[in-house]
PDB file of N, CA and C in Angstrom:
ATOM      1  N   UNK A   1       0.829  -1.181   0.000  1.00  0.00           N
ATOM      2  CA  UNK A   1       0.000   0.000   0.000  1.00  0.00           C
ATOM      3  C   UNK A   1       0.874   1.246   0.000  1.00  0.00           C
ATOM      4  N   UNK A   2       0.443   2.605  -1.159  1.00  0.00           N
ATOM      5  CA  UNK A   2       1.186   3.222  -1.067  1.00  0.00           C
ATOM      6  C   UNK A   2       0.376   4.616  -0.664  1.00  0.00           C
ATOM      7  N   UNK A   3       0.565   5.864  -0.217  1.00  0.00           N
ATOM      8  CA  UNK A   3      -0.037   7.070   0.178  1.00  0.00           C
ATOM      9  C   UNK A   3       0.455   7.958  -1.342  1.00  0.00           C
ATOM     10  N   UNK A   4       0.043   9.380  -1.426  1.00  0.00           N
ATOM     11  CA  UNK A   4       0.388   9.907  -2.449  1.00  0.00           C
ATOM     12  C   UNK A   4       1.263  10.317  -2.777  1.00  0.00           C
ATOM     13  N   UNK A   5       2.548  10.848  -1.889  1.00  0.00           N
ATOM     14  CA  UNK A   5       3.715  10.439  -1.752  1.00  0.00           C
ATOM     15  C   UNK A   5       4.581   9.552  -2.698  1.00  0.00           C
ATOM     16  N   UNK A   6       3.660   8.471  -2.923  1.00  0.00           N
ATOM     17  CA  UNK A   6       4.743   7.016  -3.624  1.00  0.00           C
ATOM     18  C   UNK A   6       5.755   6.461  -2.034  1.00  0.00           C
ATOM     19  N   UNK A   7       5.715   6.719  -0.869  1.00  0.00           N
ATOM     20  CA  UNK A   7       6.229   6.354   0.058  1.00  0.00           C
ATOM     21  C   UNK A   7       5.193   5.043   0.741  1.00  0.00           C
ATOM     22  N   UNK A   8       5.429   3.841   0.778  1.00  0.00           N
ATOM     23  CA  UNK A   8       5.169   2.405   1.202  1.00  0.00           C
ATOM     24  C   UNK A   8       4.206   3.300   2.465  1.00  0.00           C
ATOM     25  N   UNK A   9       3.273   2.717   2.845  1.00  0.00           N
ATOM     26  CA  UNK A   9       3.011   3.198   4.402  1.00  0.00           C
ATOM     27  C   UNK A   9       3.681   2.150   5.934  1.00  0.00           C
ATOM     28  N   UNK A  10       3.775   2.585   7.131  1.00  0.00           N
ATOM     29  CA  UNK A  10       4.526   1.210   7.367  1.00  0.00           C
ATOM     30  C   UNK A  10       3.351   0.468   8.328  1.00  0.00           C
ATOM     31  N   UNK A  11       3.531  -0.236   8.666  1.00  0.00           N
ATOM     32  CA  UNK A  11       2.984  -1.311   9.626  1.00  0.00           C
ATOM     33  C   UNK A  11       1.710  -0.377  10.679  1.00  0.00           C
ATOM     34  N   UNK A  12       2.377   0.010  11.292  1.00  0.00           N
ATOM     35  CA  UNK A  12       1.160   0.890  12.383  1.00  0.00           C
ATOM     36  C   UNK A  12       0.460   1.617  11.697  1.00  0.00           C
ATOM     37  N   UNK A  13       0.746   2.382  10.118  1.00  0.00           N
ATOM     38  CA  UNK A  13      -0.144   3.117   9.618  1.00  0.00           C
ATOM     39  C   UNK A  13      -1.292   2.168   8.871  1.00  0.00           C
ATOM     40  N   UNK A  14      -0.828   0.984   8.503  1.00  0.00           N
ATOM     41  CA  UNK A  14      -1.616  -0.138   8.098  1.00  0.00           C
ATOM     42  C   UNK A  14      -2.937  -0.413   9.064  1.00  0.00           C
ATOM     43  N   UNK A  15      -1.901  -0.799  10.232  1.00  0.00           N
ATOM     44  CA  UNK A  15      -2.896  -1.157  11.362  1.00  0.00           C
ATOM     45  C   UNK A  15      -4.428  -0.452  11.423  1.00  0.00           C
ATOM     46  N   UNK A  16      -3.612   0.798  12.063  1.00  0.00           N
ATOM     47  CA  UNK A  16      -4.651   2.129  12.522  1.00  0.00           C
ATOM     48  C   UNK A  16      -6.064   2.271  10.962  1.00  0.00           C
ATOM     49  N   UNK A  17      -4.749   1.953   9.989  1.00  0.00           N
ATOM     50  CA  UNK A  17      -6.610   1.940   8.806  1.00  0.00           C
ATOM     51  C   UNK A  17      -7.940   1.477   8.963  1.00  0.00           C
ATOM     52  N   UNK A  18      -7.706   0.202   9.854  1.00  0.00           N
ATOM     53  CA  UNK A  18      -8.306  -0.529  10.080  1.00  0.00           C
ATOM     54  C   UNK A  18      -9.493   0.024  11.132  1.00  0.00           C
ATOM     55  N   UNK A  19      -9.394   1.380  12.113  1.00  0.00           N
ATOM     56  CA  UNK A  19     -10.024   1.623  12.720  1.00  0.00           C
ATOM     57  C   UNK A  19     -10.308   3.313  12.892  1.00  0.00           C
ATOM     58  N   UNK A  20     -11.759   3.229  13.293  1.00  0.00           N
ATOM     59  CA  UNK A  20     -12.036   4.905  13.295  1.00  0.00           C
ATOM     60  C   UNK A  20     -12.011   5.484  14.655  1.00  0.00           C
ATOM     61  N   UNK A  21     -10.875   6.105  14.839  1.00  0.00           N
ATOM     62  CA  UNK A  21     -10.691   6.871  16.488  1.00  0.00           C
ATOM     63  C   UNK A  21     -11.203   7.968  16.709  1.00  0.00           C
ATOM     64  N   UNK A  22     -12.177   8.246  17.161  1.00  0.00           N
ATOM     65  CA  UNK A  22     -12.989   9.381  17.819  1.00  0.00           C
ATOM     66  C   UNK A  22     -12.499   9.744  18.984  1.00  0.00           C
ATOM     67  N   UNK A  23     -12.615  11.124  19.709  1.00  0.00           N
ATOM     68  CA  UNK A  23     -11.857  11.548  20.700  1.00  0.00           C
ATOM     69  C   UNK A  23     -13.441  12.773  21.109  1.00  0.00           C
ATOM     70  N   UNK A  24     -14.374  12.261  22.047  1.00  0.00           N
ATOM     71  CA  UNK A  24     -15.781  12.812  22.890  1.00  0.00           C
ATOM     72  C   UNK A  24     -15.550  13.150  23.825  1.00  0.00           C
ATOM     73  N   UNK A  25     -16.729  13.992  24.210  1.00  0.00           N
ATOM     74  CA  UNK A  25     -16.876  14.024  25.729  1.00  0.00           C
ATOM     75  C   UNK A  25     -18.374  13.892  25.695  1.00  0.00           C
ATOM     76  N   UNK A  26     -19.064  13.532  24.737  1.00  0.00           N
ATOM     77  CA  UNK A  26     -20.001  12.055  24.943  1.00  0.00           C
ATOM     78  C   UNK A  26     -20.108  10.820  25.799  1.00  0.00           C
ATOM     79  N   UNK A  27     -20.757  10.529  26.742  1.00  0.00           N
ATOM     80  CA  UNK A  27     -20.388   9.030  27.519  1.00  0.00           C
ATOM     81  C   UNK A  27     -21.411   8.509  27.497  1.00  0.00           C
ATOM     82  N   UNK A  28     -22.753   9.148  27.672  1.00  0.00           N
ATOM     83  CA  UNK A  28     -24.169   8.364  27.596  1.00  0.00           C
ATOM     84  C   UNK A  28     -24.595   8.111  26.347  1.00  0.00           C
ATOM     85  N   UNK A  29     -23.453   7.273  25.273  1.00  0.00           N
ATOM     86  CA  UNK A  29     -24.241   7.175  23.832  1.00  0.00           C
ATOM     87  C   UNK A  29     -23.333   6.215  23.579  1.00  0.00           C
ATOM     88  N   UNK A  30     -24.639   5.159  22.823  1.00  0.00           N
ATOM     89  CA  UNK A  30     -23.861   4.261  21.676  1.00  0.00           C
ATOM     90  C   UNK A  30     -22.912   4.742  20.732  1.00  0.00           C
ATOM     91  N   UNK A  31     -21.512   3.982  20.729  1.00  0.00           N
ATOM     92  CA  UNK A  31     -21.158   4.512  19.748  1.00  0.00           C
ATOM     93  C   UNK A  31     -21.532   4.211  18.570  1.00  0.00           C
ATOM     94  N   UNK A  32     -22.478   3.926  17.941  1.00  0.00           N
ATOM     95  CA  UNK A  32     -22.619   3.787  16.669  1.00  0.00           C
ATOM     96  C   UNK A  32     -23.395   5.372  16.268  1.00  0.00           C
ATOM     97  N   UNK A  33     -23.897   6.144  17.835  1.00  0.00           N
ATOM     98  CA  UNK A  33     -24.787   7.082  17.076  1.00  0.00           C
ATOM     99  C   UNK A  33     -23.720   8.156  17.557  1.00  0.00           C
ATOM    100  N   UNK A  34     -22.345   8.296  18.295  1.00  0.00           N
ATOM    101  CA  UNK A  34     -21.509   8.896  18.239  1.00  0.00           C
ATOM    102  C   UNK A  34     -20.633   9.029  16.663  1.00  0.00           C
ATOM    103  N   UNK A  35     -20.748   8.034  16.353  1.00  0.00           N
ATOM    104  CA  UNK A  35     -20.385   8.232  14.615  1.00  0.00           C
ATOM    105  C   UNK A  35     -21.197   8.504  14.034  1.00  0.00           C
ATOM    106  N   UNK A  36     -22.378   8.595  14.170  1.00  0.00           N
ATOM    107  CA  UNK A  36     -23.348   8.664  13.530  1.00  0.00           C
ATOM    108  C   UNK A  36     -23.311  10.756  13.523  1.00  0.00           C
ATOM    109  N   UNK A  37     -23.285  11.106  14.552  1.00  0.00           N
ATOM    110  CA  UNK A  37     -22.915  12.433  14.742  1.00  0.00           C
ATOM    111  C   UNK A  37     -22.381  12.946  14.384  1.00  0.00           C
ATOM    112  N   UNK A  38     -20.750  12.311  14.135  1.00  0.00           N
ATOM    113  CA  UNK A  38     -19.546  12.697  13.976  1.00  0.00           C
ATOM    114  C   UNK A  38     -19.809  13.297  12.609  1.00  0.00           C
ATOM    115  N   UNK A  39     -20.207  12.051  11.618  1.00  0.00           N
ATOM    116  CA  UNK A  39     -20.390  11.866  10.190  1.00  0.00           C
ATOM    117  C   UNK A  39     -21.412  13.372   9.786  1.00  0.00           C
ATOM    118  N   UNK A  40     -22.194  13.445  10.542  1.00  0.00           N
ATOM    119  CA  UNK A  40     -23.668  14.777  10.509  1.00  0.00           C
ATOM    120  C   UNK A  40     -22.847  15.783  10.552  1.00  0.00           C
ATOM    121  N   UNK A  41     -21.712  15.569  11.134  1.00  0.00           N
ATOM    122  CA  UNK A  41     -20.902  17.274  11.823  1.00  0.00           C
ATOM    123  C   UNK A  41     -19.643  17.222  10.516  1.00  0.00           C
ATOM    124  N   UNK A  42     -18.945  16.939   9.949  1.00  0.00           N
ATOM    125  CA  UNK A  42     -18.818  16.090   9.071  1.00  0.00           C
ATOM    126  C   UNK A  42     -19.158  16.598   7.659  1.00  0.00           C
ATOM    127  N   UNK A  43     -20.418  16.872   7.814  1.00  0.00           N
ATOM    128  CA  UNK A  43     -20.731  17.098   6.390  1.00  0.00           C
ATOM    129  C   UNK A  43     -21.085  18.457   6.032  1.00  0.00           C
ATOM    130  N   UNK A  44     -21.687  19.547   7.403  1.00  0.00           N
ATOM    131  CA  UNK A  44     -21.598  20.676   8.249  1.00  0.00           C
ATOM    132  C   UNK A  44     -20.015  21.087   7.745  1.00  0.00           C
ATOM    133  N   UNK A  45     -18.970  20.239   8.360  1.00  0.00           N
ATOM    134  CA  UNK A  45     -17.898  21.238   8.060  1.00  0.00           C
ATOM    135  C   UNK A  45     -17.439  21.051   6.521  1.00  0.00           C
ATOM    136  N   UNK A  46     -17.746  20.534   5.847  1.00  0.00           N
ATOM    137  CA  UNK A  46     -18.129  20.321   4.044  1.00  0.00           C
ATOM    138  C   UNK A  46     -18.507  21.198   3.482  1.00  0.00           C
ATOM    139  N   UNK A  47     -19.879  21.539   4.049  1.00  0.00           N
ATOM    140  CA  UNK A  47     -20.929  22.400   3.441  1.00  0.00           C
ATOM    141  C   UNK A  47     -19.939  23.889   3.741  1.00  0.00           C
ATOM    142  N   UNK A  48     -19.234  23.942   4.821  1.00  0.00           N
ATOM    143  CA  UNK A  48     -18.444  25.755   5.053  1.00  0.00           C
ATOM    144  C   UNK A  48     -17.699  25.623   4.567  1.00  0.00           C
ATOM    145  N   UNK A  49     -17.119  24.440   4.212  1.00  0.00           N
ATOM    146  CA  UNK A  49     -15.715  24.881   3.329  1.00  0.00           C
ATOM    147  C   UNK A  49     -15.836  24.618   1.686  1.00  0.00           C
ATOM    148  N   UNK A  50     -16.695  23.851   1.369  1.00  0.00           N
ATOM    149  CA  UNK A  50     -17.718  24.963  -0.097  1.00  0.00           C
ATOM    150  C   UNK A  50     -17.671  26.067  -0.351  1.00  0.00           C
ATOM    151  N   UNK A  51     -18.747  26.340   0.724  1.00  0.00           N
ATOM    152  CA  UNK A  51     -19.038  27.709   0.492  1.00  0.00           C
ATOM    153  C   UNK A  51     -17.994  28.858   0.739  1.00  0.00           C
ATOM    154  N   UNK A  52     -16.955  28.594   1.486  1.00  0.00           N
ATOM    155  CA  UNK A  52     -15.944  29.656   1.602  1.00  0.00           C
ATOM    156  C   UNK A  52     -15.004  30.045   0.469  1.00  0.00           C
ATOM    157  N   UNK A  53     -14.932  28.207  -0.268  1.00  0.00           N
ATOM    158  CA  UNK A  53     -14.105  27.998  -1.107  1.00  0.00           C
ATOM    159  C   UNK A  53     -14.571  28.478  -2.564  1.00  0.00           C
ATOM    160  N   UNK A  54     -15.825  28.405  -2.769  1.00  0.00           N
ATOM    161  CA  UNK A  54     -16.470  28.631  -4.182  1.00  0.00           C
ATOM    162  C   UNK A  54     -16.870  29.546  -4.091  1.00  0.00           C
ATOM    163  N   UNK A  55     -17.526  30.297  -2.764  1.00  0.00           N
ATOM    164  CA  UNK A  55     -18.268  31.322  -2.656  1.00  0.00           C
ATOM    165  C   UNK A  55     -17.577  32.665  -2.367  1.00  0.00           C
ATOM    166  N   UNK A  56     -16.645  32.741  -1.868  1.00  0.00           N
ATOM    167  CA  UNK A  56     -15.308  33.402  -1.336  1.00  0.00           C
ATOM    168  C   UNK A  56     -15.777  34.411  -0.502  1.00  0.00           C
ATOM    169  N   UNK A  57     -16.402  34.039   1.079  1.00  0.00           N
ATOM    170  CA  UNK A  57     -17.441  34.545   1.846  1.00  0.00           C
ATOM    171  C   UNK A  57     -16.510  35.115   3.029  1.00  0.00           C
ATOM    172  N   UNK A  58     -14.710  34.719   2.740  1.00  0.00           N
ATOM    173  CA  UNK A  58     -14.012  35.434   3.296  1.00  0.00           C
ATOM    174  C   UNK A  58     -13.307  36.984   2.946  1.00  0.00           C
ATOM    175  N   UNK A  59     -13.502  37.034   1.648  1.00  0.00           N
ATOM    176  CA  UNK A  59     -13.542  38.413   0.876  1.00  0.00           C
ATOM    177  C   UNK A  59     -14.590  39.043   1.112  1.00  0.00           C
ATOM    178  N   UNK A  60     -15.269  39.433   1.485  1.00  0.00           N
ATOM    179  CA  UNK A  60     -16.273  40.773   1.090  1.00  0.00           C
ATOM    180  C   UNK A  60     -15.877  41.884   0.427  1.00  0.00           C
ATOM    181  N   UNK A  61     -16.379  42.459  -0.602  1.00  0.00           N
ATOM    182  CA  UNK A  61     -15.694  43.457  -1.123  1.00  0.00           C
ATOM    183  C   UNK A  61     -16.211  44.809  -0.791  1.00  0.00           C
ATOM    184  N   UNK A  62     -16.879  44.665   0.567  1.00  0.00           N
ATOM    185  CA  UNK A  62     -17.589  46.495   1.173  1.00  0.00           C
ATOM    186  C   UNK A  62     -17.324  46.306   2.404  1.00  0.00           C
ATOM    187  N   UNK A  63     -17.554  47.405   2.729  1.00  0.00           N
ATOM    188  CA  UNK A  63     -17.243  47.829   4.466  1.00  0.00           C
ATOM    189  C   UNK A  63     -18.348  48.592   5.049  1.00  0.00           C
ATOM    190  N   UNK A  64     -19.242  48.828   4.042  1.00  0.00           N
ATOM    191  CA  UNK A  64     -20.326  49.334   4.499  1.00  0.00           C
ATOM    192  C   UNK A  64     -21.270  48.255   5.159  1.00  0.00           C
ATOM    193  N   UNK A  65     -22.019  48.174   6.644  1.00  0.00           N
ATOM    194  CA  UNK A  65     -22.485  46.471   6.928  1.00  0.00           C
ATOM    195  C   UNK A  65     -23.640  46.491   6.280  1.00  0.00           C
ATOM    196  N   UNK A  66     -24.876  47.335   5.830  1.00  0.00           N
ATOM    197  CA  UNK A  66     -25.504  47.117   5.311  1.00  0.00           C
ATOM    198  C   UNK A  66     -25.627  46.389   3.491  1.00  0.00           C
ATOM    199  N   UNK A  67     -24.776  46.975   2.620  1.00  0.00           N
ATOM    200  CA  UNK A  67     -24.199  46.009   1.752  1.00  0.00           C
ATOM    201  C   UNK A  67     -23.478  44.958   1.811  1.00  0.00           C
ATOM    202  N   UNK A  68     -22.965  45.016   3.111  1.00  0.00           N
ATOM    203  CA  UNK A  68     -21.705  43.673   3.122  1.00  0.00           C
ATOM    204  C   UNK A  68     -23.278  42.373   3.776  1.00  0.00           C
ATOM    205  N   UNK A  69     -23.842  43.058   4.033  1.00  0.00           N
ATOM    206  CA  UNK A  69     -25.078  41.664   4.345  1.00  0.00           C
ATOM    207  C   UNK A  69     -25.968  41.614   3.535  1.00  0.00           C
ATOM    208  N   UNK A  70     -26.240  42.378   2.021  1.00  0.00           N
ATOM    209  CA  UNK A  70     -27.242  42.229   1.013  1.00  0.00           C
ATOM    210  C   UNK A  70     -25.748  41.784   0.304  1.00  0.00           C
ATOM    211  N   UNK A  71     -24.693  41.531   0.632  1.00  0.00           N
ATOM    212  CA  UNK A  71     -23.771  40.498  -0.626  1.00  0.00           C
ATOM    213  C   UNK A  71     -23.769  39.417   0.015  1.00  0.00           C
ATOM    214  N   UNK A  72     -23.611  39.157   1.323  1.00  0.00           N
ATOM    215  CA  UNK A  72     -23.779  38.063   1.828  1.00  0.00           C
ATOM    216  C   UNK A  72     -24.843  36.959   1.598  1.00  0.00           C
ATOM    217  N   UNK A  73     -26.100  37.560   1.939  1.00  0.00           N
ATOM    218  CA  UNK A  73     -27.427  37.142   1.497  1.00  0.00           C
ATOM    219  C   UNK A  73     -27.300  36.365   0.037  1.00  0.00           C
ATOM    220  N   UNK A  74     -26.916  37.572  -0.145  1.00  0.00           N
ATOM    221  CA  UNK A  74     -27.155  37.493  -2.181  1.00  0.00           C
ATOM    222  C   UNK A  74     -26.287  36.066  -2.263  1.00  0.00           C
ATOM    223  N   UNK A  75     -25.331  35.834  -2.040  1.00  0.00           N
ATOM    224  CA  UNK A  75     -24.403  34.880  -1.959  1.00  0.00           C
ATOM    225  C   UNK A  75     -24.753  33.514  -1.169  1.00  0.00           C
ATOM    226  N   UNK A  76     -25.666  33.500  -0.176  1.00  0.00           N
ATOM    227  CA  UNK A  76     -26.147  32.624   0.334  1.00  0.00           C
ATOM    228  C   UNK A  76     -27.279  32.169  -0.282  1.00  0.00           C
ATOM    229  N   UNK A  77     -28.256  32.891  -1.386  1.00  0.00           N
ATOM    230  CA  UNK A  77     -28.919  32.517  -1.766  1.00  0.00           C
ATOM    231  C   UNK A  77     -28.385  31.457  -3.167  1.00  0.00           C
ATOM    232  N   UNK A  78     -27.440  32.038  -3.737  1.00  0.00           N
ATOM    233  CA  UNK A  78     -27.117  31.418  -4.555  1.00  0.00           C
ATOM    234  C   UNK A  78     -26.007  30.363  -4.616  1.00  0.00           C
ATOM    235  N   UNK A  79     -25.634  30.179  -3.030  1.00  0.00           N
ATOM    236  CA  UNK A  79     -25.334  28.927  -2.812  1.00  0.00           C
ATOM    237  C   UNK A  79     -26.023  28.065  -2.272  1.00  0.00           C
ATOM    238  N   UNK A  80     -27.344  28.235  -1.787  1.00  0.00           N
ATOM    239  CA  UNK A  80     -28.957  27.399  -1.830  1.00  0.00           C
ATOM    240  C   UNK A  80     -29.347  26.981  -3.361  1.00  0.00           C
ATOM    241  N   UNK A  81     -29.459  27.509  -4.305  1.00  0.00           N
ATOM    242  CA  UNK A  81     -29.471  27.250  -5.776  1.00  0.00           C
ATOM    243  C   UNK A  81     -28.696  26.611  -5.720  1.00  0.00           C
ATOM    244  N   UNK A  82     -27.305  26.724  -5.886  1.00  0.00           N
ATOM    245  CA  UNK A  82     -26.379  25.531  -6.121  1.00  0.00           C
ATOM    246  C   UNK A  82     -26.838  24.074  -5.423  1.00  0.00           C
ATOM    247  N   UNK A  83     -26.687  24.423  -4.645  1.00  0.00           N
ATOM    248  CA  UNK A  83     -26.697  22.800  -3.409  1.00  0.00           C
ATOM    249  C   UNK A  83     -28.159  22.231  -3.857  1.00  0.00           C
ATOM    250  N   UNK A  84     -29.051  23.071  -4.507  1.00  0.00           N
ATOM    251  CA  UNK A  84     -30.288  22.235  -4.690  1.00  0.00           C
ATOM    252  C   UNK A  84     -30.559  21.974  -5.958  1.00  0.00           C
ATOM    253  N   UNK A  85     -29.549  22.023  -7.024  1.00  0.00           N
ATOM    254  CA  UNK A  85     -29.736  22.050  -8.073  1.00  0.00           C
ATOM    255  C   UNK A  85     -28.892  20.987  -8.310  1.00  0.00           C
ATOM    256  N   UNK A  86     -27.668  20.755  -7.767  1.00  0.00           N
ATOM    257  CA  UNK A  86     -26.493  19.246  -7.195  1.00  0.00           C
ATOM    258  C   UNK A  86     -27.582  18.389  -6.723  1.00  0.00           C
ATOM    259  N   UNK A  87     -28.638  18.466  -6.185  1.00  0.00           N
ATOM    260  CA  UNK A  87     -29.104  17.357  -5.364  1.00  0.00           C
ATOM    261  C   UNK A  87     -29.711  16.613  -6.420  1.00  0.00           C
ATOM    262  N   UNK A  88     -31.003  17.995  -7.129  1.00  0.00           N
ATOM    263  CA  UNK A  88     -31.563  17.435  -8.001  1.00  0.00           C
ATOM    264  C   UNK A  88     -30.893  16.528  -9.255  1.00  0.00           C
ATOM    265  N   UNK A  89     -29.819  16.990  -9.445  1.00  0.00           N
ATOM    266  CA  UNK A  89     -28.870  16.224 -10.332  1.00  0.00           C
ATOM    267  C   UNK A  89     -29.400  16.987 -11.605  1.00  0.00           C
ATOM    268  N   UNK A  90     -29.436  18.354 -11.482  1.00  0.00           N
ATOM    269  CA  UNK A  90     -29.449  19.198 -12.629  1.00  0.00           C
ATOM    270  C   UNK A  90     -28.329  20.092 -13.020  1.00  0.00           C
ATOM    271  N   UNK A  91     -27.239  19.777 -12.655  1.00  0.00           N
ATOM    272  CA  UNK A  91     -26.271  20.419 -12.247  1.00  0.00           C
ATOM    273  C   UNK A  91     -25.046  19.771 -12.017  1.00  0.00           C
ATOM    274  N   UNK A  92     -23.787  19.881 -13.050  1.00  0.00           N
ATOM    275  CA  UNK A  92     -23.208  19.338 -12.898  1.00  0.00           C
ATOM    276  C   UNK A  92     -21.492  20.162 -13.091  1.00  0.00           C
ATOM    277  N   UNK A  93     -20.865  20.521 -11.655  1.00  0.00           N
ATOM    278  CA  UNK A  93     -19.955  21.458 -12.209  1.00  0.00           C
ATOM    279  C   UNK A  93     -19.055  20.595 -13.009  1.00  0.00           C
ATOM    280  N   UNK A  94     -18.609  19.577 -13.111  1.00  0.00           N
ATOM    281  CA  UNK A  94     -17.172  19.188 -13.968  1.00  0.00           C
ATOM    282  C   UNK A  94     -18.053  19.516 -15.732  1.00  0.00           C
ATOM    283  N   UNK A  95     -19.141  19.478 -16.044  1.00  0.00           N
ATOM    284  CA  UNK A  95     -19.729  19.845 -16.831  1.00  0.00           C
ATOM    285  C   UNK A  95     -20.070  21.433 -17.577  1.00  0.00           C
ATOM    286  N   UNK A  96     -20.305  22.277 -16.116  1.00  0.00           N
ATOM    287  CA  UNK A  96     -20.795  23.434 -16.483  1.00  0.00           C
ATOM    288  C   UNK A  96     -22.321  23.463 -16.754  1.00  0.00           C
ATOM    289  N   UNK A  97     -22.700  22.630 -17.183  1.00  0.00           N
ATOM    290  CA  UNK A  97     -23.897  22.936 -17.439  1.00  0.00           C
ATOM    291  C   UNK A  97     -25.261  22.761 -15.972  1.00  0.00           C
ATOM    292  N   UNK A  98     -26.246  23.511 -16.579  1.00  0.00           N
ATOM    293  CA  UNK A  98     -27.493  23.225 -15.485  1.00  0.00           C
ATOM    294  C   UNK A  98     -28.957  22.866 -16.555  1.00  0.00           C
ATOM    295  N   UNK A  99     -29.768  21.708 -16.387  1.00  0.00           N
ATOM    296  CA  UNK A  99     -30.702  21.637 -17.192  1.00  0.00           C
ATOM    297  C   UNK A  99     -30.630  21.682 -19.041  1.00  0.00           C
ATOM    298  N   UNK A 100     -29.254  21.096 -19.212  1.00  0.00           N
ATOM    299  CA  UNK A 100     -28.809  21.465 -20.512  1.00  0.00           C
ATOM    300  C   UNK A 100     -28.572  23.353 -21.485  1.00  0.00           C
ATOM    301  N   UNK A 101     -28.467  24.088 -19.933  1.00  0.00           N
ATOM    302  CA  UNK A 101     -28.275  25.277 -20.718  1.00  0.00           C
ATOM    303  C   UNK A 101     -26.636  25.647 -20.318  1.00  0.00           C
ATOM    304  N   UNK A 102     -25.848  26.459 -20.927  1.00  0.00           N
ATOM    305  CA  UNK A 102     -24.800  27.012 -20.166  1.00  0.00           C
ATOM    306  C   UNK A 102     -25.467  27.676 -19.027  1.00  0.00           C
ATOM    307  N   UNK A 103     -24.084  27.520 -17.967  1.00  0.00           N
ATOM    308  CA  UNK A 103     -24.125  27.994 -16.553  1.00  0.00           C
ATOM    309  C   UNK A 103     -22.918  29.616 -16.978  1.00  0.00           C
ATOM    310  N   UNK A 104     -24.229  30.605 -16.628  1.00  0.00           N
ATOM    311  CA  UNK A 104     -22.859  31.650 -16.896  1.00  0.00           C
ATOM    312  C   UNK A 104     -23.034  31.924 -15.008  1.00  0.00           C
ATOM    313  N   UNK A 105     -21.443  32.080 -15.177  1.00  0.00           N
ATOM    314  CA  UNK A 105     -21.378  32.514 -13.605  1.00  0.00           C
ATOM    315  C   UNK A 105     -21.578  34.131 -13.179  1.00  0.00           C
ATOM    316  N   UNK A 106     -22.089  34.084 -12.119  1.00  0.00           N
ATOM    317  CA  UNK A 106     -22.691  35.532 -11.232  1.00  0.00           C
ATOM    318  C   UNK A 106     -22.057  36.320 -10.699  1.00  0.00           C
ATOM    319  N   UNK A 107     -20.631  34.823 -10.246  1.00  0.00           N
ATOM    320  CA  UNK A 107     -19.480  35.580  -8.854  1.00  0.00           C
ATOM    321  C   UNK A 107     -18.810  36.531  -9.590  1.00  0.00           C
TER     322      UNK A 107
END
């Protein structure tokens, strides 16, 4: 087995594949619904780093707060379009397209 590297992995990194280590302060729960959580939280930190990454929600380009929260908005709305247009499977970025039309971009 090799990592992306091209470097062999060794023995303990083999091992450890084998298992998923969580680190809680959960005690009154199965762990199956402690992963079960984990995985929910998981997909939460997915969804922000999307949107930070595509949406670029760490730039704002005003300083005024009343525009800097009608770009925000504006930007949150149209990363609700996105995410529901991926679900529907109308939408496909390695494609570009949405519903067979070009996708012209907004950002």
């Amino acid at each position: 087995m090799r990592r992306h590297g091209n470097k062999p992995l060794s023995e303990t990194q083999i091992a450890y594949n084998r298992y998923v280590i969580l680190v809680t302060s959960i005690t009154d729960a199965a762990p199956e619904l402690v992963l079960d959580l984990y995985r929910q939280r998981w997909q939460i930190e997915l969804a922000f780093k999307r949107l930070k990454s595509l949406f670029k929600y760490h730039e704002i380009p005003v300083h005024v707060e009343a525009s800097a929260l009608a770009w925000f908005y504006g930007k949150l709305l149209l990363a609700a379009l996105c995410e529901m247009w991926v679900n529907e499977g109308r939408f496909s970025p390695s494609e570009g397209r949405c519903a067979g039309k070009r996708v012209v971009s907004l950002v």
